[in-house]
C-alpha atoms as a PDB file:
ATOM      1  CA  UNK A   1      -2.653 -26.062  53.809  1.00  0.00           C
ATOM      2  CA  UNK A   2      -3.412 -26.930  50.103  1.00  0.00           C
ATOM      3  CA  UNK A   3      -0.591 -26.706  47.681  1.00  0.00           C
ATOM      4  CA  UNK A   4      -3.376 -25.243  44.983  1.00  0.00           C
ATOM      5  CA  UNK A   5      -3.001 -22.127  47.029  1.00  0.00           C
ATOM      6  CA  UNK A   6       0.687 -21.851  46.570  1.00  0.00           C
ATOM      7  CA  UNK A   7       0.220 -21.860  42.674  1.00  0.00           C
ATOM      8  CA  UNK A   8       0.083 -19.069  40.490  1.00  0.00           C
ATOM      9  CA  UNK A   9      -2.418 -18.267  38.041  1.00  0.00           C
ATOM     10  CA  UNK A  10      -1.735 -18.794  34.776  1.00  0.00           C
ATOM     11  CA  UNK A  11      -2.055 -15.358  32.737  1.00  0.00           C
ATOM     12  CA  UNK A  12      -5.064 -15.618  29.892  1.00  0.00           C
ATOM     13  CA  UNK A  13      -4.518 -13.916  26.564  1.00  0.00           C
ATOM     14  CA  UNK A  14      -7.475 -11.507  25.669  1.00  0.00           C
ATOM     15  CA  UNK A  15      -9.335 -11.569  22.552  1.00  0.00           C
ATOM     16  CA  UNK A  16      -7.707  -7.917  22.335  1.00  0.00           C
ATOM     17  CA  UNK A  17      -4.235  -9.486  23.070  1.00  0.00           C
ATOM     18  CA  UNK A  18      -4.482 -12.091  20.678  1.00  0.00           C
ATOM     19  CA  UNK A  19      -5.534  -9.817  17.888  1.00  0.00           C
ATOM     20  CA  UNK A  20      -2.781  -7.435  18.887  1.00  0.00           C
ATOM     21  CA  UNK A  21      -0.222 -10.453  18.561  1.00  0.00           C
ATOM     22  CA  UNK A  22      -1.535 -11.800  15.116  1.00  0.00           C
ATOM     23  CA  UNK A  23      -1.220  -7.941  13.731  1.00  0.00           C
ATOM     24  CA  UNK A  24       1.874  -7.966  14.400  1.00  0.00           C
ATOM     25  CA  UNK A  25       2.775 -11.082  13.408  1.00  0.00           C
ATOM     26  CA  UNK A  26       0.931 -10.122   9.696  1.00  0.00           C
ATOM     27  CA  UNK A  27       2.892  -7.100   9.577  1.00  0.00           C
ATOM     28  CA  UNK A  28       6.308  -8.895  10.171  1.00  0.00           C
ATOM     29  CA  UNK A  29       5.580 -10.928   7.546  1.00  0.00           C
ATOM     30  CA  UNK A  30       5.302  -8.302   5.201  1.00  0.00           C
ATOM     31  CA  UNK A  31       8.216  -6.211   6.601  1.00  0.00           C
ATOM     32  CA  UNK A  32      10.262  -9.919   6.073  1.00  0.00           C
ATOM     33  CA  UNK A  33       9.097 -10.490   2.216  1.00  0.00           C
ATOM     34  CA  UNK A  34       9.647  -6.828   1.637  1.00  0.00           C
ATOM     35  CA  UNK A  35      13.208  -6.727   2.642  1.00  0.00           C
ATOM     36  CA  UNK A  36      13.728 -10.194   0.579  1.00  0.00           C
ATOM     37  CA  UNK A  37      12.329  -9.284  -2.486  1.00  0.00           C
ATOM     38  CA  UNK A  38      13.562  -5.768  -2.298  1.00  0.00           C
ATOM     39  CA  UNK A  39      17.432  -7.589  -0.995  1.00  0.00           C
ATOM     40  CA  UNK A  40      18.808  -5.925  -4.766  1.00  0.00           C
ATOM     41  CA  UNK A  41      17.738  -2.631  -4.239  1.00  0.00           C
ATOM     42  CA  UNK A  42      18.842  -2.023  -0.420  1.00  0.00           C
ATOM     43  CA  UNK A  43      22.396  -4.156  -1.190  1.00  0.00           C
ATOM     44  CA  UNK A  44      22.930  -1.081  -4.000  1.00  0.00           C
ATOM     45  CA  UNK A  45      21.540  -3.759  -6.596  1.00  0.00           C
ATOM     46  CA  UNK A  46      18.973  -3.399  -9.591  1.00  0.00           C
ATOM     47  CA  UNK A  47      15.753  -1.750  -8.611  1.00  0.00           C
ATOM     48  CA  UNK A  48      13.363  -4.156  -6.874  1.00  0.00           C
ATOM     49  CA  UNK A  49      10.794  -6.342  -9.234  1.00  0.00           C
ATOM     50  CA  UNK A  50       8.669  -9.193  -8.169  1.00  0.00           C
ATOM     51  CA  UNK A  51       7.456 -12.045  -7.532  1.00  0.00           C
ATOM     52  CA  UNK A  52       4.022 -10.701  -9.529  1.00  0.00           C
ATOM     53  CA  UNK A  53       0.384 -10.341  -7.863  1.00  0.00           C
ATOM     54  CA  UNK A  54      -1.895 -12.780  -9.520  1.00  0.00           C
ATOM     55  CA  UNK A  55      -3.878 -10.239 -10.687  1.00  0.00           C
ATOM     56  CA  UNK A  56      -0.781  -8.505 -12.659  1.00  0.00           C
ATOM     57  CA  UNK A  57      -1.402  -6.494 -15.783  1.00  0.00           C
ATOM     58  CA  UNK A  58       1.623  -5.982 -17.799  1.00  0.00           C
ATOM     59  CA  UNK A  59       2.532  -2.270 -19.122  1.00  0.00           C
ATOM     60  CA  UNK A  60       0.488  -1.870 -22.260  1.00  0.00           C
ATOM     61  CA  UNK A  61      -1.875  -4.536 -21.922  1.00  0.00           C
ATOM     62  CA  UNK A  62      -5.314  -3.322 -22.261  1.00  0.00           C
ATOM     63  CA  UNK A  63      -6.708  -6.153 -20.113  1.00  0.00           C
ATOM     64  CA  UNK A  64      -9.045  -4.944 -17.947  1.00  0.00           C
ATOM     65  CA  UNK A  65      -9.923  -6.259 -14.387  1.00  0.00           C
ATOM     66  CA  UNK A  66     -11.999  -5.219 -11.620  1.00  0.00           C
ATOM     67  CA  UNK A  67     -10.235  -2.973  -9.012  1.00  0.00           C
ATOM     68  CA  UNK A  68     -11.299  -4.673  -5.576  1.00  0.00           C
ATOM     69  CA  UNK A  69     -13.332  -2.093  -3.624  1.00  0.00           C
ATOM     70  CA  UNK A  70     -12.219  -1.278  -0.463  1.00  0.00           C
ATOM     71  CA  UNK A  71     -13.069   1.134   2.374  1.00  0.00           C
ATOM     72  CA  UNK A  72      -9.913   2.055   4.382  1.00  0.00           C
ATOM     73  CA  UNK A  73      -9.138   4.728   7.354  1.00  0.00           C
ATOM     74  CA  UNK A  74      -7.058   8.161   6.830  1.00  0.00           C
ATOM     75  CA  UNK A  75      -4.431   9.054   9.433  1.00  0.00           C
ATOM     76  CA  UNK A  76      -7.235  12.285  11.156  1.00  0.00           C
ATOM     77  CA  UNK A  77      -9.812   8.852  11.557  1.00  0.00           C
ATOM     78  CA  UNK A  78     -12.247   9.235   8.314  1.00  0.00           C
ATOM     79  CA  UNK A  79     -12.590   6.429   5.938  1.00  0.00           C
ATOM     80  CA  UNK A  80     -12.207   6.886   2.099  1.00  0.00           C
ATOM     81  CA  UNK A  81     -13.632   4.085  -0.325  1.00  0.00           C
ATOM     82  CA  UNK A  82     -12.569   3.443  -3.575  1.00  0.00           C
ATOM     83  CA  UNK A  83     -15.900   3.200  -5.494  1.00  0.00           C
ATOM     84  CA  UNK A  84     -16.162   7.136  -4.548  1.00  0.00           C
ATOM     85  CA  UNK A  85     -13.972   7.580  -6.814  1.00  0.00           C
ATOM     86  CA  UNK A  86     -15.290   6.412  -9.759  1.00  0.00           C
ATOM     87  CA  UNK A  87     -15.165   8.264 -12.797  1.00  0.00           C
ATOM     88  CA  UNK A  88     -11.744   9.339 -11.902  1.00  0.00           C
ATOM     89  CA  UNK A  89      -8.640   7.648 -13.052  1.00  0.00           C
ATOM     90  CA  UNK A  90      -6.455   6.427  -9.949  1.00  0.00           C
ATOM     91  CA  UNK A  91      -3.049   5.055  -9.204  1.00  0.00           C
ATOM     92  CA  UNK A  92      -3.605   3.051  -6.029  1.00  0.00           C
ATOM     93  CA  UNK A  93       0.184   3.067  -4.737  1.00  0.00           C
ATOM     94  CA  UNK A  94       0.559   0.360  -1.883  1.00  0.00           C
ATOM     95  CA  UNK A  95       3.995   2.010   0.513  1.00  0.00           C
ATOM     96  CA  UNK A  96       5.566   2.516   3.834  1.00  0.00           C
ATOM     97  CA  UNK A  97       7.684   4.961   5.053  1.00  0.00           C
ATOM     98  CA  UNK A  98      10.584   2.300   6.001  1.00  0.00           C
ATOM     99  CA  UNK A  99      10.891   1.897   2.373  1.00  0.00           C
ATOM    100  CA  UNK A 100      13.398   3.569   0.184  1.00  0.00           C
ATOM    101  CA  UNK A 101      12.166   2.803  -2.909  1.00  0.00           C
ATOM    102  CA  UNK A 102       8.859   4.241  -1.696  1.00  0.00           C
ATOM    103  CA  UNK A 103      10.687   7.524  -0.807  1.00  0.00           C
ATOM    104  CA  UNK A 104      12.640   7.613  -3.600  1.00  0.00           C
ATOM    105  CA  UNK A 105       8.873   7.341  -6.032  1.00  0.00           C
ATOM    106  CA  UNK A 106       6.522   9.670  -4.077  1.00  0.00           C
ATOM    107  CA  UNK A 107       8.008  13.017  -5.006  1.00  0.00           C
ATOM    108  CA  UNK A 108       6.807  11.965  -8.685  1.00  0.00           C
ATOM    109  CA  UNK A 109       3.389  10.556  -7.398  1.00  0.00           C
ATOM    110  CA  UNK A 110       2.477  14.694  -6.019  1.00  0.00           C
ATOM    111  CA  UNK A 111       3.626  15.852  -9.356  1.00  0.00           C
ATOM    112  CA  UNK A 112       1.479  13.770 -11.075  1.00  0.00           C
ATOM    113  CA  UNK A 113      -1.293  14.908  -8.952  1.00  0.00           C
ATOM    114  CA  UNK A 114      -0.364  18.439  -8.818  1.00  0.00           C
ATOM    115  CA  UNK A 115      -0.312  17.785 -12.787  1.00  0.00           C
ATOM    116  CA  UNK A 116      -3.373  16.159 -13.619  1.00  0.00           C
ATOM    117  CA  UNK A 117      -5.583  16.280 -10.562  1.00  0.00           C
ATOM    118  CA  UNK A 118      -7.752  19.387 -11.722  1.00  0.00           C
ATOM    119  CA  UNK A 119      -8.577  16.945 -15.114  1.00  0.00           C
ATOM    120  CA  UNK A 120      -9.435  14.062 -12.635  1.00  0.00           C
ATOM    121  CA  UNK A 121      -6.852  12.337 -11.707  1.00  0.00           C
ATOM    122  CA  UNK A 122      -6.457  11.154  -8.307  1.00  0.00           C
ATOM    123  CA  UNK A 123      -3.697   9.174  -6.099  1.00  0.00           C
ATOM    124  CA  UNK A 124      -4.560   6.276  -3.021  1.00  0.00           C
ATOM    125  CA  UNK A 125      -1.356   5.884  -0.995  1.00  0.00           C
ATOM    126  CA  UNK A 126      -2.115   2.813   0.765  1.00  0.00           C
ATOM    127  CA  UNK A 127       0.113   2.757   3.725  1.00  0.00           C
ATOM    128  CA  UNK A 128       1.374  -0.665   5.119  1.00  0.00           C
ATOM    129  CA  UNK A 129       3.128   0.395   7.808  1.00  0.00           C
ATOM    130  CA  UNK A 130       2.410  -1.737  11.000  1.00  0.00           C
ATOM    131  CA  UNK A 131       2.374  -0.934  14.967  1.00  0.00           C
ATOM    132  CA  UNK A 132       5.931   0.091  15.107  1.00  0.00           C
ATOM    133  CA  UNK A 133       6.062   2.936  12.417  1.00  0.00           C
ATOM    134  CA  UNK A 134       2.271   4.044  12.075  1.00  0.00           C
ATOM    135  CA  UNK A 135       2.849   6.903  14.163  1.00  0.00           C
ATOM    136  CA  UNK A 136       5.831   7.907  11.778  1.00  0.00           C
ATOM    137  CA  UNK A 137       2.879   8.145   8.798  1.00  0.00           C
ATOM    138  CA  UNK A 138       1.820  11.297   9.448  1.00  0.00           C
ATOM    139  CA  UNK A 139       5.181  13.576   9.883  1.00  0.00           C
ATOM    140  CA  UNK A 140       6.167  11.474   6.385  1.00  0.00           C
ATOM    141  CA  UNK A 141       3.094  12.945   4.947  1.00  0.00           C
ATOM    142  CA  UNK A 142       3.680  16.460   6.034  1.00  0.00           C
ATOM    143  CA  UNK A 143       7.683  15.792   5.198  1.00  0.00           C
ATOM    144  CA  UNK A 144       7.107  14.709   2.154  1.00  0.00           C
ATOM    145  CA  UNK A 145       4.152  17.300   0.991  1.00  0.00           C
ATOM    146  CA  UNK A 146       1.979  14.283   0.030  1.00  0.00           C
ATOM    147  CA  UNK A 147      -1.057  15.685  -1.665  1.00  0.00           C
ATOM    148  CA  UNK A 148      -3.404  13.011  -2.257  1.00  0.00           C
ATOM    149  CA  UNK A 149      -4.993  10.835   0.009  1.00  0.00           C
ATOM    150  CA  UNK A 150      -3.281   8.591   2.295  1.00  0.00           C
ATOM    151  CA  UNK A 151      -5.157   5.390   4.220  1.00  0.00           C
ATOM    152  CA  UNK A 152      -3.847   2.445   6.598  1.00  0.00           C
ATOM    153  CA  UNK A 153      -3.566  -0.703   4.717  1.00  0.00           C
ATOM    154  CA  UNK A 154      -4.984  -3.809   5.908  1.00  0.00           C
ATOM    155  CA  UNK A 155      -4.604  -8.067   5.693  1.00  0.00           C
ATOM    156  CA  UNK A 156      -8.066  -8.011   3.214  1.00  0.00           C
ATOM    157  CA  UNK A 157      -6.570  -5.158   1.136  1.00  0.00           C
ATOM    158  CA  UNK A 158      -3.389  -7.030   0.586  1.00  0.00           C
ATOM    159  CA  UNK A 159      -5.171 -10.058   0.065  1.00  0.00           C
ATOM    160  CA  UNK A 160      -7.858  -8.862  -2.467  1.00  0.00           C
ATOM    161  CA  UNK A 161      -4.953  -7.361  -4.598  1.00  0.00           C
ATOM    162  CA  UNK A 162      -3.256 -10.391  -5.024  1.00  0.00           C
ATOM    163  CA  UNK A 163      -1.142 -10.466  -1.818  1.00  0.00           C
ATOM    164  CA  UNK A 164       1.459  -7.729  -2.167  1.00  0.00           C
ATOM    165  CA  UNK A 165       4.845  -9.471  -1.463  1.00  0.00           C
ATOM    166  CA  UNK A 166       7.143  -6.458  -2.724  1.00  0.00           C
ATOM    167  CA  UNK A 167       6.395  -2.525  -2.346  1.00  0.00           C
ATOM    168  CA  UNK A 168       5.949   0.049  -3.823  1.00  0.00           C
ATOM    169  CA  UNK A 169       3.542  -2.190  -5.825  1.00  0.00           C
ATOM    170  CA  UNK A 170       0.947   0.003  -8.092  1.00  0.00           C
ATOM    171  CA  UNK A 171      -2.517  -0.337  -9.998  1.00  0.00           C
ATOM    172  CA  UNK A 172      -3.586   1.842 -12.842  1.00  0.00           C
ATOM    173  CA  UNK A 173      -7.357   2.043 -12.453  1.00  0.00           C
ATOM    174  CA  UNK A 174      -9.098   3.781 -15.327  1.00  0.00           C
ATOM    175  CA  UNK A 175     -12.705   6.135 -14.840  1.00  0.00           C
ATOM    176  CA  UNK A 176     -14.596   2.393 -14.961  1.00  0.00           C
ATOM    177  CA  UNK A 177     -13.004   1.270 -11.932  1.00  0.00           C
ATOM    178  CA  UNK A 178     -10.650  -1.206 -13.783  1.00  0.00           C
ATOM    179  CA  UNK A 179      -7.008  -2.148 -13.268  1.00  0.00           C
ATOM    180  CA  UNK A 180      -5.567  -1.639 -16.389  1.00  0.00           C
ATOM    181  CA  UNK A 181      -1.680  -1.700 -16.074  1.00  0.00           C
ATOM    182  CA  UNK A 182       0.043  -2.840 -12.660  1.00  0.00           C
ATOM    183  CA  UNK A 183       3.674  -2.097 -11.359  1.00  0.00           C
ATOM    184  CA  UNK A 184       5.730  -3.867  -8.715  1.00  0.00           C
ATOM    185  CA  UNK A 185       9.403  -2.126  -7.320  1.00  0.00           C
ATOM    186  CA  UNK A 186      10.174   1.279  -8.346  1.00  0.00           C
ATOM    187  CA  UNK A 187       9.067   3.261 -11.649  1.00  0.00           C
ATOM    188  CA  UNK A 188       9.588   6.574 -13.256  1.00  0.00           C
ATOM    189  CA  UNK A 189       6.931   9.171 -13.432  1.00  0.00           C
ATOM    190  CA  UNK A 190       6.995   8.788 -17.325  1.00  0.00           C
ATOM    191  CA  UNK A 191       5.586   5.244 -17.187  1.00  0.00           C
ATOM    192  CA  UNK A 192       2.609   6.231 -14.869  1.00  0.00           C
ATOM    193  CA  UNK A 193       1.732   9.506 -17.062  1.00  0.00           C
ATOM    194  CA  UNK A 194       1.773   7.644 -20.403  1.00  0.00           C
ATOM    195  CA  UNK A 195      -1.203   5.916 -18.704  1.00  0.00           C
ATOM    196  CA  UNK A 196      -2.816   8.911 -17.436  1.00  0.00           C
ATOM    197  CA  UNK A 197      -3.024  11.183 -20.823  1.00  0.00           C
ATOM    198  CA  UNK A 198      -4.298   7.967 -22.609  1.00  0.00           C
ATOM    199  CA  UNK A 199      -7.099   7.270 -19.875  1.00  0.00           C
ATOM    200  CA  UNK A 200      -8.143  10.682 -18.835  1.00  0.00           C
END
């Protein structure tokens, strides 16, 4: 009898499988980065601040840059982009619900809404939560009373805003579609409405 017979098959990662694995692996990534960058805040340190995107605009500077367009899905399975909202002026607030500094902000972010949203204002929550809490996304927003639109981050996202190594990271987009302040770590609700009266 042939020994061939006798030997197991060797088990052949799917396209789906491999994709699963390197989504994961992404996510870690950011979950890892996260937790260094943010090592201050958790330890009962200072409140969380850098390393910068590239693409960084610091408070007050007027220098405008192209918000990357992007076309993401909500938690009930429709997709928002962020050209529709043009002629609006948007905080596009990247989060996750394993993050206290991101629980500790978003109370302020549905004020601001619930403030200025009638005069066009408008709020992205860009979630980067990743396999393991996903599901936990949508009892946050209900939790939480979120009140602007929430969508599931991706790698290109991250990537075309400069690779978000430290959350809650935010862009101030004005009614052109144009970054014109950017935040990284937690600020008050004062900082983002200056912004917001000035722009609207």
């Amino acid at each position: 009898m042939s020994q061939n017979k006798n030997k197991k098959s060797t088990p052949v990662l799917t396209k789906q499988h491999r994709s699963r694995i390197y989504t994961g692996i992404f996510f870690a990534v950011v979950i890892l980065l996260f937790g260094f960058n943010n090592s201050d805040y958790l330890f009962g340190g200072e409140e969380p601040s850098g390393p910068y995107p590239p693409n960084y605009v610091p408070a007050g500077e007027q220098k405008s840059v192209q918000a990357p367009d992007f076309e993401l899905q909500t938690p009930d399975g429709k997709k928002l982009k962020l050209s529709s909202l043009k002629g609006k002026v948007v905080i596009v607030d990247f989060w996750a619900t394993w993050c206290p500094p991101c629980r500790k902000g978003i109370p302020d972010l549905v004020e601001l809404k619930k403030k200025y949203g009638k005069k066009g204002f408008e709020v992205v929550g860009i979630s980067l939560d990743g396999p393991q809490t996903k599901g936990d996304v949508v009892p946050f927003i209900k939790d939480y009373g979120i009140n602007y639109p929430v969508v599931y981050g991706n790698e290109a996202v991250i990537i075309n805003y400069g690779g978000v190594q430290s959350i809650p990271t935010a862009f101030v987009i004005d009614k052109q579609g144009k970054i014109v302040a950017s935040y990284v770590g937690l600020k008050g609700k004062e900082v983002y409405e200056e912004h917001i009266k000035k722009l609207l």
